[in-house]
C-alpha atoms as a PDB file:
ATOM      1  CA  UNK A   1    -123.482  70.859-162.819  1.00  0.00           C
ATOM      2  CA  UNK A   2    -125.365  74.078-162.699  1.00  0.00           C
ATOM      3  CA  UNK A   3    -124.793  76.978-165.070  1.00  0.00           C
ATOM      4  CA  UNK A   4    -123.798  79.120-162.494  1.00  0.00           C
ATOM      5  CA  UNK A   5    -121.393  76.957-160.678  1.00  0.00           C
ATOM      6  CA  UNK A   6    -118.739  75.299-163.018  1.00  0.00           C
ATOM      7  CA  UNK A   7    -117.630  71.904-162.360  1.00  0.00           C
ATOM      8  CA  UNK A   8    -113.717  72.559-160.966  1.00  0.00           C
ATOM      9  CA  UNK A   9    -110.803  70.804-162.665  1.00  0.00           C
ATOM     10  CA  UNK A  10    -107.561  70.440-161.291  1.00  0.00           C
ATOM     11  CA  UNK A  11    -105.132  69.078-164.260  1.00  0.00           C
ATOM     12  CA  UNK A  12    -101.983  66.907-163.272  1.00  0.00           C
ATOM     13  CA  UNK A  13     -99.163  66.846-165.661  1.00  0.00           C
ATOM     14  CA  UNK A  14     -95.228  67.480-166.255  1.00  0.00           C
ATOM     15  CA  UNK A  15     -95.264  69.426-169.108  1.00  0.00           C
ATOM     16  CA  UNK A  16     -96.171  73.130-168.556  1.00  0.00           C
ATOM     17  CA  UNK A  17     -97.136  73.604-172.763  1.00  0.00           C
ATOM     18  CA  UNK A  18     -99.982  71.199-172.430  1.00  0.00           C
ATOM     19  CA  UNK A  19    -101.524  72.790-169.140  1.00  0.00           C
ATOM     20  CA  UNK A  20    -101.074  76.201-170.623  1.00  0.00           C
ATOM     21  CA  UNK A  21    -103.144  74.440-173.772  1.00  0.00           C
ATOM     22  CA  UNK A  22    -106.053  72.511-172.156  1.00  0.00           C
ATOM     23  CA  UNK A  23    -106.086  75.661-169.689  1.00  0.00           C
ATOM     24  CA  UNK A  24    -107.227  78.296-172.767  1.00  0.00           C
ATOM     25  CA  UNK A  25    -109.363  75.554-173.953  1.00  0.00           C
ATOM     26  CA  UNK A  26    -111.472  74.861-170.470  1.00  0.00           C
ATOM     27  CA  UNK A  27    -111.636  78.588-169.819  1.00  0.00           C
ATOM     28  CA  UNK A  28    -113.493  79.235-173.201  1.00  0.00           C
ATOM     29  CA  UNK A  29    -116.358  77.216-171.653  1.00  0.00           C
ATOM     30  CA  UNK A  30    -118.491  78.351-168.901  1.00  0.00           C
ATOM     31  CA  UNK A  31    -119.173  74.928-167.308  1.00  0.00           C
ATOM     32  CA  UNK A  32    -115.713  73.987-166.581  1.00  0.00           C
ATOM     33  CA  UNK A  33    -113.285  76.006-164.333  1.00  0.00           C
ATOM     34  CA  UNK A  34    -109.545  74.872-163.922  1.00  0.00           C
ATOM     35  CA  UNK A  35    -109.200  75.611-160.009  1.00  0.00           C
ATOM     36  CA  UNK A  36    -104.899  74.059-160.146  1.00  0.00           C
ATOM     37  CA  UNK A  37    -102.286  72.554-161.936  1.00  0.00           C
ATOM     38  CA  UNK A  38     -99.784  70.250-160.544  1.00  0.00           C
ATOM     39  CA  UNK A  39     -96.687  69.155-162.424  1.00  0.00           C
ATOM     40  CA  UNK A  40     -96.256  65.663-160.044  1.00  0.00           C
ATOM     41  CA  UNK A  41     -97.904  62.884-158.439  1.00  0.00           C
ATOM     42  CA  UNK A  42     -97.254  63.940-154.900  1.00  0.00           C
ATOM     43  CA  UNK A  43     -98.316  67.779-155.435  1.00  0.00           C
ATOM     44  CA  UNK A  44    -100.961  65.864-157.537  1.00  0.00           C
ATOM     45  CA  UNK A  45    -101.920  64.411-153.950  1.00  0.00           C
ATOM     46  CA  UNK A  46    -101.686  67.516-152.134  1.00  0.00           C
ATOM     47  CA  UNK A  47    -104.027  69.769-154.185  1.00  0.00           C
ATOM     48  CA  UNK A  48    -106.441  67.187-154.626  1.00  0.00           C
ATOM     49  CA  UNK A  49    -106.834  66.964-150.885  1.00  0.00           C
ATOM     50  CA  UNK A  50    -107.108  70.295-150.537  1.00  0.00           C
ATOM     51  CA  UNK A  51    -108.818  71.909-153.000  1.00  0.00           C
ATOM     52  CA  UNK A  52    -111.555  68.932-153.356  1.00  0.00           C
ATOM     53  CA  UNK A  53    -112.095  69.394-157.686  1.00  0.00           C
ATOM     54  CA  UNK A  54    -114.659  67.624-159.395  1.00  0.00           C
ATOM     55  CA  UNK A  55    -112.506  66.145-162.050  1.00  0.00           C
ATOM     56  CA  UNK A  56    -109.188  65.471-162.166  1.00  0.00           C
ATOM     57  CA  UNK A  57    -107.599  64.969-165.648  1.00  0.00           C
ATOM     58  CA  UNK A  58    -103.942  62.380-165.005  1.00  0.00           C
ATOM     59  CA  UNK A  59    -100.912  62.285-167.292  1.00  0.00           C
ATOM     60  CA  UNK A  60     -99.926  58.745-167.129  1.00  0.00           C
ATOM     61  CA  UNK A  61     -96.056  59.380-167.853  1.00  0.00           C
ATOM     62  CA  UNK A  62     -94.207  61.301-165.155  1.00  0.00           C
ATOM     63  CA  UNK A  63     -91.480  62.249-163.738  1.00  0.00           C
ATOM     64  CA  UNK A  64     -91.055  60.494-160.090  1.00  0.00           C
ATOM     65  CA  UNK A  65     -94.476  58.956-159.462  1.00  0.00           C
ATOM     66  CA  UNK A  66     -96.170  58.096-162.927  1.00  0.00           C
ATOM     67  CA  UNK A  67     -99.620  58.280-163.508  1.00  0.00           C
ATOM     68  CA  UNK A  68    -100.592  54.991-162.335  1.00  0.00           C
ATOM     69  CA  UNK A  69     -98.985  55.399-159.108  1.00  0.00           C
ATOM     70  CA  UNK A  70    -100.531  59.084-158.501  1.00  0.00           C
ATOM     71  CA  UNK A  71    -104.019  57.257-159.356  1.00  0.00           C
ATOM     72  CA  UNK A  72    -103.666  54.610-157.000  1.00  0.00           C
ATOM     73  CA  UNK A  73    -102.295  56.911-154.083  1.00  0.00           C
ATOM     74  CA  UNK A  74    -105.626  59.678-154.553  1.00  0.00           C
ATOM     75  CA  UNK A  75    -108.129  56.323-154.081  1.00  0.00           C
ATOM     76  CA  UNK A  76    -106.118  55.081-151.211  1.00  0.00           C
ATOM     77  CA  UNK A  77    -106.107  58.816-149.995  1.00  0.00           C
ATOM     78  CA  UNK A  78    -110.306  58.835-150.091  1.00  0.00           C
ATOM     79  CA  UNK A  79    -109.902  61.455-153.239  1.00  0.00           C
ATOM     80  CA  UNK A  80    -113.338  60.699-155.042  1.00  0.00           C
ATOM     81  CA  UNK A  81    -113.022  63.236-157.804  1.00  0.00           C
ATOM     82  CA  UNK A  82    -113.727  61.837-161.312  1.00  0.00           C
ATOM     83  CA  UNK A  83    -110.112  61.029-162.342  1.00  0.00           C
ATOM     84  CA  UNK A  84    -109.227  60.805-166.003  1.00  0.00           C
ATOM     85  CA  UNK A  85    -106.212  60.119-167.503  1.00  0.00           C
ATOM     86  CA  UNK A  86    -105.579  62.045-170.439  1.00  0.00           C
ATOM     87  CA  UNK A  87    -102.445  60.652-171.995  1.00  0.00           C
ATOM     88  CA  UNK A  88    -100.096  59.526-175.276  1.00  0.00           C
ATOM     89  CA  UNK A  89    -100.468  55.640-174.463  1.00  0.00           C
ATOM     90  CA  UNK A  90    -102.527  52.875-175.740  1.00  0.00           C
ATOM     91  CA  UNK A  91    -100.942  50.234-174.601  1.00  0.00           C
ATOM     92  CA  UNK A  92    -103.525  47.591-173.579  1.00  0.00           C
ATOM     93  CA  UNK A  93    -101.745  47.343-169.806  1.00  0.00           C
ATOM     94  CA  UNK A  94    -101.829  51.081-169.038  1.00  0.00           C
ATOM     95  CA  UNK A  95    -105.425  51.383-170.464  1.00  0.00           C
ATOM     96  CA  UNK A  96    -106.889  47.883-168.433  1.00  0.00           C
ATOM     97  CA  UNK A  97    -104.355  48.881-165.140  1.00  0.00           C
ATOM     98  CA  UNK A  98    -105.880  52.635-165.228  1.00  0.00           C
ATOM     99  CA  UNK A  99    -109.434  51.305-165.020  1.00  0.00           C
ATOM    100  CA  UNK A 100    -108.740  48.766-162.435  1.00  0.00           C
ATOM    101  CA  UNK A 101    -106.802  51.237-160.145  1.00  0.00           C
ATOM    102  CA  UNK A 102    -109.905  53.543-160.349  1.00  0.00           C
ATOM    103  CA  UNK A 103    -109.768  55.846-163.152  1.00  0.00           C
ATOM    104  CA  UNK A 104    -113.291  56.893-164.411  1.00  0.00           C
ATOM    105  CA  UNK A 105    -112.427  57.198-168.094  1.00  0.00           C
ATOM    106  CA  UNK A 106    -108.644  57.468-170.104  1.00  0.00           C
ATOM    107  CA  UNK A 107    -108.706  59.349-172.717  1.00  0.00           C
ATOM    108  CA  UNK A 108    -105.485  60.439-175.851  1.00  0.00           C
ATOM    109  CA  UNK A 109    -103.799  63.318-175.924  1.00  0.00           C
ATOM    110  CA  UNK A 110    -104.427  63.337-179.756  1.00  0.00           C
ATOM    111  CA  UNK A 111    -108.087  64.104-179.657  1.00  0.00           C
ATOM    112  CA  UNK A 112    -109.341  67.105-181.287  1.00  0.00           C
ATOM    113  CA  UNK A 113    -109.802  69.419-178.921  1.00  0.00           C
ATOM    114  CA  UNK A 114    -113.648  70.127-178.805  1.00  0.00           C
ATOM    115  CA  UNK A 115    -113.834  65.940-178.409  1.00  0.00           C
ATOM    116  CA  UNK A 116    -112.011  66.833-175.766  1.00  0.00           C
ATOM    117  CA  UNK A 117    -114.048  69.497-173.731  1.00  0.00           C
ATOM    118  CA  UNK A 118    -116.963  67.176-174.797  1.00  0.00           C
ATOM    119  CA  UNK A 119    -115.625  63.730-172.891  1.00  0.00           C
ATOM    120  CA  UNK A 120    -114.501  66.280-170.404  1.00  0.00           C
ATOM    121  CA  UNK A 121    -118.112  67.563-169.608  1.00  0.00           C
ATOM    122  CA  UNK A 122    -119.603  63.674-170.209  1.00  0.00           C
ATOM    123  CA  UNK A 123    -116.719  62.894-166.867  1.00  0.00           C
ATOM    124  CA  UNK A 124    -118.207  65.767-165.087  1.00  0.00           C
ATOM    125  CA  UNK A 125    -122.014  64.173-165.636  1.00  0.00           C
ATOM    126  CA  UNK A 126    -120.719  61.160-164.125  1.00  0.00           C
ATOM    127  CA  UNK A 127    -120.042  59.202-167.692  1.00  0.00           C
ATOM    128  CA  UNK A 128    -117.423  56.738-168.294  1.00  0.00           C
ATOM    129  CA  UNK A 129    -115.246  58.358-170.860  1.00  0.00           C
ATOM    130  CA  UNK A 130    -113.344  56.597-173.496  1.00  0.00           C
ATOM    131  CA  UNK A 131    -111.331  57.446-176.667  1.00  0.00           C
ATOM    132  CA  UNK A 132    -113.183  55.125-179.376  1.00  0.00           C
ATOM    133  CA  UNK A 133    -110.587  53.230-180.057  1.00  0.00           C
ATOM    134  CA  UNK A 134    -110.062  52.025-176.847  1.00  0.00           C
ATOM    135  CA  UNK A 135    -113.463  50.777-176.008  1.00  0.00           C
ATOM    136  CA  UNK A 136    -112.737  47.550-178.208  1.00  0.00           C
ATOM    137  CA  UNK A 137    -109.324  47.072-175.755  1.00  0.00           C
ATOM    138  CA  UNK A 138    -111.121  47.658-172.523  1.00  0.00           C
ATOM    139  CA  UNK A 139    -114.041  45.531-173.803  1.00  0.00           C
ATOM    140  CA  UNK A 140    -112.044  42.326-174.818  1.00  0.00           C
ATOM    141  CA  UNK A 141    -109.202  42.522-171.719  1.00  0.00           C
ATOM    142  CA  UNK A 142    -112.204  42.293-169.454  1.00  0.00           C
ATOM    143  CA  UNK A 143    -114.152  39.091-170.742  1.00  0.00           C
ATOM    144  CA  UNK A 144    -114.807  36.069-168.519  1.00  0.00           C
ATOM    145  CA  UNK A 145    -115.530  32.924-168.917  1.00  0.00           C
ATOM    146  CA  UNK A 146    -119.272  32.263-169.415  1.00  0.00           C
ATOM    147  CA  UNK A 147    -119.588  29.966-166.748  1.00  0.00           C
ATOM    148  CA  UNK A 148    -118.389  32.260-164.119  1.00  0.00           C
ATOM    149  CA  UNK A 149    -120.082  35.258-165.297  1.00  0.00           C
ATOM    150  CA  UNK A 150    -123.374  33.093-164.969  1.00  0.00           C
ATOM    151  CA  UNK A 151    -122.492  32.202-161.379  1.00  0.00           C
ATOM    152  CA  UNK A 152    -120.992  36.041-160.826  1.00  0.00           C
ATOM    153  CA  UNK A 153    -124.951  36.916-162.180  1.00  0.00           C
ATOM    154  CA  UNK A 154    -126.410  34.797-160.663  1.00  0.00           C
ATOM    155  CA  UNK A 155    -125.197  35.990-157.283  1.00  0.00           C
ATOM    156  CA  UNK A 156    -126.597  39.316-157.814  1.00  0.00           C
ATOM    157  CA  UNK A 157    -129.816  40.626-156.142  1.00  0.00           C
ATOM    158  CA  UNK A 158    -132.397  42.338-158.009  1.00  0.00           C
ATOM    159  CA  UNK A 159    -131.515  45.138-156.518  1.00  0.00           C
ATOM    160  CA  UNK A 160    -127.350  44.873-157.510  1.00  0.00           C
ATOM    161  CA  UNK A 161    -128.694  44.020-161.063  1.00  0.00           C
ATOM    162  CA  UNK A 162    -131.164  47.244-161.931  1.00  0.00           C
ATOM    163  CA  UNK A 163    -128.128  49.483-160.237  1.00  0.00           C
ATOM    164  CA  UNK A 164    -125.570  47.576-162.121  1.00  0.00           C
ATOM    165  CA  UNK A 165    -127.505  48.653-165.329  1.00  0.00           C
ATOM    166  CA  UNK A 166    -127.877  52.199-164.864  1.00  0.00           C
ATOM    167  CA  UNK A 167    -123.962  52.274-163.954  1.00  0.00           C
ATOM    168  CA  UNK A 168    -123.824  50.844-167.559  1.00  0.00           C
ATOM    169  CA  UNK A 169    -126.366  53.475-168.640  1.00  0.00           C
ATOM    170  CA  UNK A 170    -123.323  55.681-167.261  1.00  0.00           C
ATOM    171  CA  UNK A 171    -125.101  57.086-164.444  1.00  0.00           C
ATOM    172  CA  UNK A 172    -123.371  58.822-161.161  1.00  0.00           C
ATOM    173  CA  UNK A 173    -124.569  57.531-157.911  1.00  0.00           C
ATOM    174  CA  UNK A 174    -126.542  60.635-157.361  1.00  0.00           C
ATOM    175  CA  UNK A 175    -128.728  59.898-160.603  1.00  0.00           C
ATOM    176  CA  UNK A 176    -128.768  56.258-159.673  1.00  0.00           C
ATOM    177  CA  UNK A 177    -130.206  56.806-156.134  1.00  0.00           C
ATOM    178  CA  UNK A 178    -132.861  59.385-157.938  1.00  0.00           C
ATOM    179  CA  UNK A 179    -133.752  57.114-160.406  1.00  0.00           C
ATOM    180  CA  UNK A 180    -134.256  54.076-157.773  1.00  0.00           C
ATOM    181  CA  UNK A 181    -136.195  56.660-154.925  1.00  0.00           C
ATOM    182  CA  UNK A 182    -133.327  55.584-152.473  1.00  0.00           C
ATOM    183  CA  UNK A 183    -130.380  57.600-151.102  1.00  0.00           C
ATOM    184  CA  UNK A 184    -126.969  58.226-151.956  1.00  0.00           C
ATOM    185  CA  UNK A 185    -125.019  55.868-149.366  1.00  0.00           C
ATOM    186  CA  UNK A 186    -127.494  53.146-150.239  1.00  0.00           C
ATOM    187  CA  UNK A 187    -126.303  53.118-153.627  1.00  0.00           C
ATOM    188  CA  UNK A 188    -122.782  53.176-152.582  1.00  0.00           C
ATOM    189  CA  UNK A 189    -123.297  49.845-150.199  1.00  0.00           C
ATOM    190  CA  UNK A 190    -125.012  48.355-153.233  1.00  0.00           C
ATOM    191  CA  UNK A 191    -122.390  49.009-155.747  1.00  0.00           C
ATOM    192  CA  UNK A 192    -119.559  47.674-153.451  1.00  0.00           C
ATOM    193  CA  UNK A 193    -121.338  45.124-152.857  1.00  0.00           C
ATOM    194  CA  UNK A 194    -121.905  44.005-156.409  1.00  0.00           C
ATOM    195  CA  UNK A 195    -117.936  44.988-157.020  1.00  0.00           C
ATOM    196  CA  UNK A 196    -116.970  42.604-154.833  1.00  0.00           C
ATOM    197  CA  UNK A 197    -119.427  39.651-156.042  1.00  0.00           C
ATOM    198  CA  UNK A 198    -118.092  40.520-159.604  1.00  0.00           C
ATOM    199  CA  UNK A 199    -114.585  40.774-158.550  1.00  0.00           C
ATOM    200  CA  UNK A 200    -114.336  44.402-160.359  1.00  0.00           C
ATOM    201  CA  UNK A 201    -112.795  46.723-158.826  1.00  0.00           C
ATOM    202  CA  UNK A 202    -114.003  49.978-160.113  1.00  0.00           C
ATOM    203  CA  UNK A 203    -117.255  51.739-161.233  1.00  0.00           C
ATOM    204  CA  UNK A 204    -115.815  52.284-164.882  1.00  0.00           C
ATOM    205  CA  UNK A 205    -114.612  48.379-165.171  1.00  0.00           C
ATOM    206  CA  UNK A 206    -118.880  47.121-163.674  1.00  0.00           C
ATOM    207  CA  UNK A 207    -119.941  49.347-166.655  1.00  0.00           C
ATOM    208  CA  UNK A 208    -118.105  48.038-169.455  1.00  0.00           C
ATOM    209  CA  UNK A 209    -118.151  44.433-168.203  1.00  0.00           C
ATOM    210  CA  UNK A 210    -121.973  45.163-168.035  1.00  0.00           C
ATOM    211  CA  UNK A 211    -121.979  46.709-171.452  1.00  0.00           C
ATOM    212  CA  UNK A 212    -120.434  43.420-172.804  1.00  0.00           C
ATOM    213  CA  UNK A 213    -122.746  41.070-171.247  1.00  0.00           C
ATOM    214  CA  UNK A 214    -125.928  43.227-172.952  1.00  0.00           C
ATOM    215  CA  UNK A 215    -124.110  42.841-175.831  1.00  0.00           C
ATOM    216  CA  UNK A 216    -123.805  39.009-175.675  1.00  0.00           C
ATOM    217  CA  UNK A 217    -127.564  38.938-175.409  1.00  0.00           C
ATOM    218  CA  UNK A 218    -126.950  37.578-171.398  1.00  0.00           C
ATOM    219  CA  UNK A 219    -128.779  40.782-169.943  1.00  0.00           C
ATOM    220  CA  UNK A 220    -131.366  42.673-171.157  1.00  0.00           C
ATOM    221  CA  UNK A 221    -130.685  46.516-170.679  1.00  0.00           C
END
């Protein structure tokens, strides 16, 4: 994200007030740009596709397709924007189903607003975003038994294991492959790969199950 070229947002939600809002707010800073606004899933789909944004920020209730269902349809579409939902709920299954379908961070609609922007901009760096008191939800819904998470570890290359770590650091794949001296689609091969052994299914879900192993004392960061 360079200070002359704004990261691009394009914000997905039913209720005009709340665009209008987070609209003012994104245009008082010069690193974020709102480039659309769509008001469903499907012409959540379409703009995505066509105008290619960095970030995309997901209301999870809807009208017609929900959230959840406009999340999982932009993956299956190729859309590789950061996604973040941005939404009322904290309910345990929207929170652990949002991060398993994809999203890159979820975040409450009751933040204060600068927290907002802030999380916003961390999304744009490539950070997993995360209202605090969701981390704690996330963290626990994705614990394993320790036997299979020694075998799941075990599995790993050395390789798998330093990228796995800077994905907990919160690193994009661009960093990662900087970091490493190896290039972008290299990382991407390892990080499916290390997905799949893990059974994860998303970036955001390798991270916090990584974060929770450190903490455990299995891994050293």
């Amino acid at each position: 994200m360079s200070e002359l070229t704004p990261a691009t947002v394009l914000m997905v939600d039913d209720h005009p007030l709340l665009r209008k809002g987070l609209t003012q707010l994104i245009e008082l800073e010069d690193d974020l740009e709102v480039v659309g606004e769509a008001s469903s899933g499907q012409q959540a789909i379409e703009l995505a596709e066509s105008l290619d944004p960095d970030l995309i920020t997901l209301d999870l209730n809807m009208q017609g397709m929900d959230g959840l269902q406009t999340l999982k349809a932009l993956r299956e579409c190729g859309v590789d924007a950061r996604i973040i939902m941005l939404t009322v709920s904290d309910s345990d299954e929207d929170v652990v189903e949002a991060i398993r379908l994809g999203a890159d961070g979820y975040l409450l609609k009751d933040m204060e607003p600068e927290a907002l922007i802030d999380k916003l901009k961390e999304a744009v760096l490539g950070k997993m975003v995360m209202s605090p008191k969701l981390t704690e939800i996330l963290a626990t819904a994705l614990r394993r038994p320790q036997r299979q998470t020694n075998r799941a570890l075990a599995s790993l290359t050395s390789r798998e294991l330093d990228i796995l770590k800077l994905i907990a650091k919160g690193l994009s794949n661009k960093l990662i492959a900087r970091e490493l001296d190896i290039s972008d689609g290299t990382v991407k091969v390892h990080v499916k790969h290390l997905l799949k052994k893990l059974d994860l299914r998303s970036r955001v879900e390798a991270a916090v199950w990584m974060v929770n192993q450190q903490s455990k004392g299995d891994i050293r960061g």
